[in-house]
PDB file of N, CA and C in Angstrom:
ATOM      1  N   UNK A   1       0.814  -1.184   0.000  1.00  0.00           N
ATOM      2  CA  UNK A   1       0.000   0.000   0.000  1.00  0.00           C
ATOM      3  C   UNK A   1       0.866   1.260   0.000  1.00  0.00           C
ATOM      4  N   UNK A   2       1.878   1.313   0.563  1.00  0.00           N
ATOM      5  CA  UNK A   2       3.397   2.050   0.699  1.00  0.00           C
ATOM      6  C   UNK A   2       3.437   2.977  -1.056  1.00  0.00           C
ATOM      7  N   UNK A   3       3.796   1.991  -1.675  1.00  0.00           N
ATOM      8  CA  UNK A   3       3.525   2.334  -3.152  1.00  0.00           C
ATOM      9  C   UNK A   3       2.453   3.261  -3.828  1.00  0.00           C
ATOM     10  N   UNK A   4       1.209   2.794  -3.319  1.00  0.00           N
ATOM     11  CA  UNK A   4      -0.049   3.379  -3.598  1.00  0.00           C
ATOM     12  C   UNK A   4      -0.125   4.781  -3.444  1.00  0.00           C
ATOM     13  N   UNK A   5       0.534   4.564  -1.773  1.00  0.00           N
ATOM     14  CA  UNK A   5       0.004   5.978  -1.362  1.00  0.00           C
ATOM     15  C   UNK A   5       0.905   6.967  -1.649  1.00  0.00           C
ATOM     16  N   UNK A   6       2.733   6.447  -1.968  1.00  0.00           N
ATOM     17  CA  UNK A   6       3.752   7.326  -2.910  1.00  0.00           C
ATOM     18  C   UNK A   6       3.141   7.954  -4.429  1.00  0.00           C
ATOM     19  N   UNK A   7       2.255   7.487  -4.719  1.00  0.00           N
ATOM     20  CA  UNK A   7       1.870   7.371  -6.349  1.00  0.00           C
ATOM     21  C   UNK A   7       1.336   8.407  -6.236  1.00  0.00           C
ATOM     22  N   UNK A   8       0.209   8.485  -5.150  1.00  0.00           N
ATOM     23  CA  UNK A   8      -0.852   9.552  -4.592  1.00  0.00           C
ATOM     24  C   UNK A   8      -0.300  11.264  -4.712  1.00  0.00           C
ATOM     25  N   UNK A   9       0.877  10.698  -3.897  1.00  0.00           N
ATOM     26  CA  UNK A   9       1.528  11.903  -3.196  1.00  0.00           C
ATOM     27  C   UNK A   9       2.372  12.426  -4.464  1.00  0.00           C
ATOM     28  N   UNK A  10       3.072  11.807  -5.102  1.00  0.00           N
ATOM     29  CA  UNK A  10       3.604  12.311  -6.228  1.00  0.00           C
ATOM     30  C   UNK A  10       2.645  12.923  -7.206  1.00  0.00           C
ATOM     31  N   UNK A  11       1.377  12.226  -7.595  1.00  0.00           N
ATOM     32  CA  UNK A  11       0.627  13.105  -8.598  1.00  0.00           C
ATOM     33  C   UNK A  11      -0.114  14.458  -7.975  1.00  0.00           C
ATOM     34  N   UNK A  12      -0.357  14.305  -6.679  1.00  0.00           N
ATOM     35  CA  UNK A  12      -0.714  15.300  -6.136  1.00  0.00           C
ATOM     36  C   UNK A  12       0.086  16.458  -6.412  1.00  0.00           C
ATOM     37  N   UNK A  13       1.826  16.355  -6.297  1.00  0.00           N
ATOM     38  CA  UNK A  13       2.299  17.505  -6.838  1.00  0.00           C
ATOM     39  C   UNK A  13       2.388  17.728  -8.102  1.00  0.00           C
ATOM     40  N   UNK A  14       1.786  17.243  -8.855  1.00  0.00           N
ATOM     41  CA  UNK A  14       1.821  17.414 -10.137  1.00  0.00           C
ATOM     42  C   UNK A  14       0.300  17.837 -10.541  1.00  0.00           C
ATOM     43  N   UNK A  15      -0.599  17.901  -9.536  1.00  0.00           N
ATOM     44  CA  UNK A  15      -1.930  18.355 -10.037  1.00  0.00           C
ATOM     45  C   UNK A  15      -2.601  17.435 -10.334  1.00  0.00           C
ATOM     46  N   UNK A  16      -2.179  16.221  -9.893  1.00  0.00           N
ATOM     47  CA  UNK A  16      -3.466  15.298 -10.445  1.00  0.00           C
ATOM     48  C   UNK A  16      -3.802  14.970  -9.540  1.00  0.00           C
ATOM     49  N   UNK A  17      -5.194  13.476  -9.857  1.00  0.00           N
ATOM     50  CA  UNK A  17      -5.562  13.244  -8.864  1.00  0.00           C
ATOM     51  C   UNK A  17      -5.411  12.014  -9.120  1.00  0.00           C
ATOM     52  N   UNK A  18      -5.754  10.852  -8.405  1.00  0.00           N
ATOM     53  CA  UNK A  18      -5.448   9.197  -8.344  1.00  0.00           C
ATOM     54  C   UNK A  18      -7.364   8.970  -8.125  1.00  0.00           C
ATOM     55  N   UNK A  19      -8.164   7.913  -8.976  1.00  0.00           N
ATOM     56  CA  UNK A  19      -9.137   7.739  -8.283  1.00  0.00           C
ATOM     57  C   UNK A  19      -9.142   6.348  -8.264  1.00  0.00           C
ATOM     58  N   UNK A  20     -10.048   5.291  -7.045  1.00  0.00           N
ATOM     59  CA  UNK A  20      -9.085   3.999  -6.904  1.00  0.00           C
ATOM     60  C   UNK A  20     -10.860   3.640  -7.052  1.00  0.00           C
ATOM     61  N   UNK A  21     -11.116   2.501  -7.888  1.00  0.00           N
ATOM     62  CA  UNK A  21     -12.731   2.257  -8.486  1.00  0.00           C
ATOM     63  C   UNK A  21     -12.967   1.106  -7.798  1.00  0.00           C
ATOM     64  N   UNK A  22     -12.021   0.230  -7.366  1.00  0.00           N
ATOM     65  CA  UNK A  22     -12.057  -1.223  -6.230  1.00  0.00           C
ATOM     66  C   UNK A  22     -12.458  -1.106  -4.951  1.00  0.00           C
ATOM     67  N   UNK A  23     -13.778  -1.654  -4.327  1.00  0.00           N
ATOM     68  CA  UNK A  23     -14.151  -0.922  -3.185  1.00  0.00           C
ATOM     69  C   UNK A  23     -13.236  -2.064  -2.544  1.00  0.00           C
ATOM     70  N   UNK A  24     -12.833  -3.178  -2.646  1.00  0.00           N
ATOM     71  CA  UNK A  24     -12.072  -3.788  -1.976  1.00  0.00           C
ATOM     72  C   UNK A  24     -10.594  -3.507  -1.463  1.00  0.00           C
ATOM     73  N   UNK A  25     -10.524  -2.924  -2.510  1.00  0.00           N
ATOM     74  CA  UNK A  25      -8.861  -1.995  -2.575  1.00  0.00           C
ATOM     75  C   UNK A  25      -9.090  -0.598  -1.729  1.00  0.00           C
ATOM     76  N   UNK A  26     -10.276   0.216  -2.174  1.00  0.00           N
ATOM     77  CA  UNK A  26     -10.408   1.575  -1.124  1.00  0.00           C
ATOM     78  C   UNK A  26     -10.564   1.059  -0.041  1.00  0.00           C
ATOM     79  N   UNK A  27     -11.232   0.284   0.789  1.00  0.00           N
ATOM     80  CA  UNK A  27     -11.300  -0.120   2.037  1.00  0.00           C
ATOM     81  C   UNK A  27      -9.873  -0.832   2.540  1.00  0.00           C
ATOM     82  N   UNK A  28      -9.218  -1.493   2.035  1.00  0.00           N
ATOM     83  CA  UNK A  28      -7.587  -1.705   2.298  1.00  0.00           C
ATOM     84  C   UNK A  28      -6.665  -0.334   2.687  1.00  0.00           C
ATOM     85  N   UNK A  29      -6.580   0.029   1.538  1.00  0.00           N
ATOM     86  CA  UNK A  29      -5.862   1.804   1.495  1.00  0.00           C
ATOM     87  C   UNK A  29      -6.634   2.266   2.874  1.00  0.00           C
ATOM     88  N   UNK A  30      -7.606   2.571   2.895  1.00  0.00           N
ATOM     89  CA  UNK A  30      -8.181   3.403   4.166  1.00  0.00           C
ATOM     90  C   UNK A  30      -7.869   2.797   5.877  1.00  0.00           C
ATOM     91  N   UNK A  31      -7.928   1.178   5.682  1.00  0.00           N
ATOM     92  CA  UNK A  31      -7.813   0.735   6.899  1.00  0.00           C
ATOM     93  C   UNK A  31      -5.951   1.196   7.283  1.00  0.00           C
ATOM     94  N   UNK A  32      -5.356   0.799   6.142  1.00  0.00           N
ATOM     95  CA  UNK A  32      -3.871   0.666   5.832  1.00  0.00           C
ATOM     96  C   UNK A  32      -3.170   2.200   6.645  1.00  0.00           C
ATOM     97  N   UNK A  33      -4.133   3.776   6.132  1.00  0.00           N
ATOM     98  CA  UNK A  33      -3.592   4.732   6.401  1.00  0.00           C
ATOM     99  C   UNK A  33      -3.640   5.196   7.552  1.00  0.00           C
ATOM    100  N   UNK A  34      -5.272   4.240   8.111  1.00  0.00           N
ATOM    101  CA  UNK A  34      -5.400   4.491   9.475  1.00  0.00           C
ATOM    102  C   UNK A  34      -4.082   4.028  10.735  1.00  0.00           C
ATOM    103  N   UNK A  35      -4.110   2.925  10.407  1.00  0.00           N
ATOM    104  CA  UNK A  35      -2.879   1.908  10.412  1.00  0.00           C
ATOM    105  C   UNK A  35      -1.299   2.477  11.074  1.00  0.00           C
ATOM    106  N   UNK A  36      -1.563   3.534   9.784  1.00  0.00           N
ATOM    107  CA  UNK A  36       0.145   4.059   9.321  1.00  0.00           C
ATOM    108  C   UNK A  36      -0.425   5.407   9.815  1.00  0.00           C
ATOM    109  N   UNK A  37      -1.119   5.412  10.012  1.00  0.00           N
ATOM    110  CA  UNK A  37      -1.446   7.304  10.856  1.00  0.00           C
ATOM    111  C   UNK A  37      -0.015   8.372  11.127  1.00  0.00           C
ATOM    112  N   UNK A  38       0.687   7.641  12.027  1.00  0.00           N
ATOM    113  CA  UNK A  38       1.584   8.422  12.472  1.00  0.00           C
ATOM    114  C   UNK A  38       2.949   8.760  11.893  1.00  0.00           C
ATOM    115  N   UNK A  39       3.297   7.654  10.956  1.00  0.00           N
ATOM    116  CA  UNK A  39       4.231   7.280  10.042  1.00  0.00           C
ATOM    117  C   UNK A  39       3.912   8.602   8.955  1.00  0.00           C
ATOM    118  N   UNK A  40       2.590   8.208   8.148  1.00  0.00           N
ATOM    119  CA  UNK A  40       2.390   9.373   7.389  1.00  0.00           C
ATOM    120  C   UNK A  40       2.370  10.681   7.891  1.00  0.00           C
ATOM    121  N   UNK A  41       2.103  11.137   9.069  1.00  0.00           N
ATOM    122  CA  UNK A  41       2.080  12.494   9.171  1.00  0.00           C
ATOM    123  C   UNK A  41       3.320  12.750   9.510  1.00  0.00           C
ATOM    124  N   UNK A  42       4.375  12.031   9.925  1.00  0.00           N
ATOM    125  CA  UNK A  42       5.870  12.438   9.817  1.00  0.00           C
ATOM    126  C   UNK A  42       6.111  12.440   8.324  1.00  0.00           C
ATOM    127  N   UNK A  43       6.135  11.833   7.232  1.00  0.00           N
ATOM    128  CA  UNK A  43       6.400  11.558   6.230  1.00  0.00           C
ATOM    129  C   UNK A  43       6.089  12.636   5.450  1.00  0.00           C
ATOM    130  N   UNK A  44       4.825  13.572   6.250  1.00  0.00           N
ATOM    131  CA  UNK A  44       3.866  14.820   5.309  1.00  0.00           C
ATOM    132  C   UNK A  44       4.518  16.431   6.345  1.00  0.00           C
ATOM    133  N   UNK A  45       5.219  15.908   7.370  1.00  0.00           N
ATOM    134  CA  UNK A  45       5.782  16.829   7.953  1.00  0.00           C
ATOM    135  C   UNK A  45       4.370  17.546   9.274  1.00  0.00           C
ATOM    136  N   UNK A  46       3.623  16.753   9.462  1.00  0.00           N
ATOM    137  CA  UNK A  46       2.590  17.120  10.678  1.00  0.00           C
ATOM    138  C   UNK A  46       3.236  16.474  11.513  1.00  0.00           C
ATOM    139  N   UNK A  47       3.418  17.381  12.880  1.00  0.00           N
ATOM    140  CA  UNK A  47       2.690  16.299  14.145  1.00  0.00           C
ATOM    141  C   UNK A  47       1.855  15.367  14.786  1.00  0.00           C
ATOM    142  N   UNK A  48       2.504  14.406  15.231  1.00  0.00           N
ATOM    143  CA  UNK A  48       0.847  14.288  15.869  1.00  0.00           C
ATOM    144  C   UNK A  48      -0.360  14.809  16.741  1.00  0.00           C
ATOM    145  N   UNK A  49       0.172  15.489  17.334  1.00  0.00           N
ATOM    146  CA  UNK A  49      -0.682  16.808  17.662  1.00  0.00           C
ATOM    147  C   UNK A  49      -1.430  17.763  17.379  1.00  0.00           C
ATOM    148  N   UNK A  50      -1.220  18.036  15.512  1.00  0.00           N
ATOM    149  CA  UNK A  50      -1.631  18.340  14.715  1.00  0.00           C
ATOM    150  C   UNK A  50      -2.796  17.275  14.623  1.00  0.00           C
ATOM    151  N   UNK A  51      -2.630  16.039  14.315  1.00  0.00           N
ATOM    152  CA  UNK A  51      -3.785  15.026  14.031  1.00  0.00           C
ATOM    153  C   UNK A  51      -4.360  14.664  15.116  1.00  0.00           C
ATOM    154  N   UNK A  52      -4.299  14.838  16.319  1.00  0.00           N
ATOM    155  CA  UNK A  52      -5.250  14.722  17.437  1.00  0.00           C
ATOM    156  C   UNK A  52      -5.872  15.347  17.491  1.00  0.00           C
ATOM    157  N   UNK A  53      -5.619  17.058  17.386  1.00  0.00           N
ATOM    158  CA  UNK A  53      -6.147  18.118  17.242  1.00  0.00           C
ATOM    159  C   UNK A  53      -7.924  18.158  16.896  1.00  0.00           C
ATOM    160  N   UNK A  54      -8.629  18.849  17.671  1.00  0.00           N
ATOM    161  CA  UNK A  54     -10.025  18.661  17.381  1.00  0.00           C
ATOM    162  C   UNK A  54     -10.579  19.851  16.358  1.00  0.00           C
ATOM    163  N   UNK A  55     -10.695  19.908  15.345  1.00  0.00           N
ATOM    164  CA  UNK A  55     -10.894  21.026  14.622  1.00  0.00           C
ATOM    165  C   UNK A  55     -12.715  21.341  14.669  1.00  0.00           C
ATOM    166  N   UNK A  56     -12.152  22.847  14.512  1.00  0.00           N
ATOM    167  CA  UNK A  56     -13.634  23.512  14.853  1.00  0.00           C
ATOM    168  C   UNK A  56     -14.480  23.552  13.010  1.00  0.00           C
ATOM    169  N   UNK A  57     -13.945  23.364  12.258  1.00  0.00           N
ATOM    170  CA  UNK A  57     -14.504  22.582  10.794  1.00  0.00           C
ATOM    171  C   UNK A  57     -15.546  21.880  10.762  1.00  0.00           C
TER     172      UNK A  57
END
């Protein structure tokens, strides 16, 4: 999923978008990022404090 979500992040800077049509595969990716929560927000340069954070949104 590592891969997936590099693919993501790379087209993102390029303006695109990734759309994933496998609900078997979106529910993987989603459990996966939950998963990797903390990993990714170092990886994206957040804290985790940032993602605990209760937003007024």
């Amino acid at each position: 999923m590592h891969i997936y979500w590099r693919i993501q992040q790379d087209l993102n800077c390029l303006g695109e978008k990734i759309i994933f049509h496998d609900p078997g595969f979106i529910r993987r990716f989603r459990q996966w990022t939950r998963k990797n929560a903390a990993g990714l927000a170092v990886a994206e340069g957040f804290s985790l404090e940032d993602m605990l954070r209760t937003s007024l949104n």
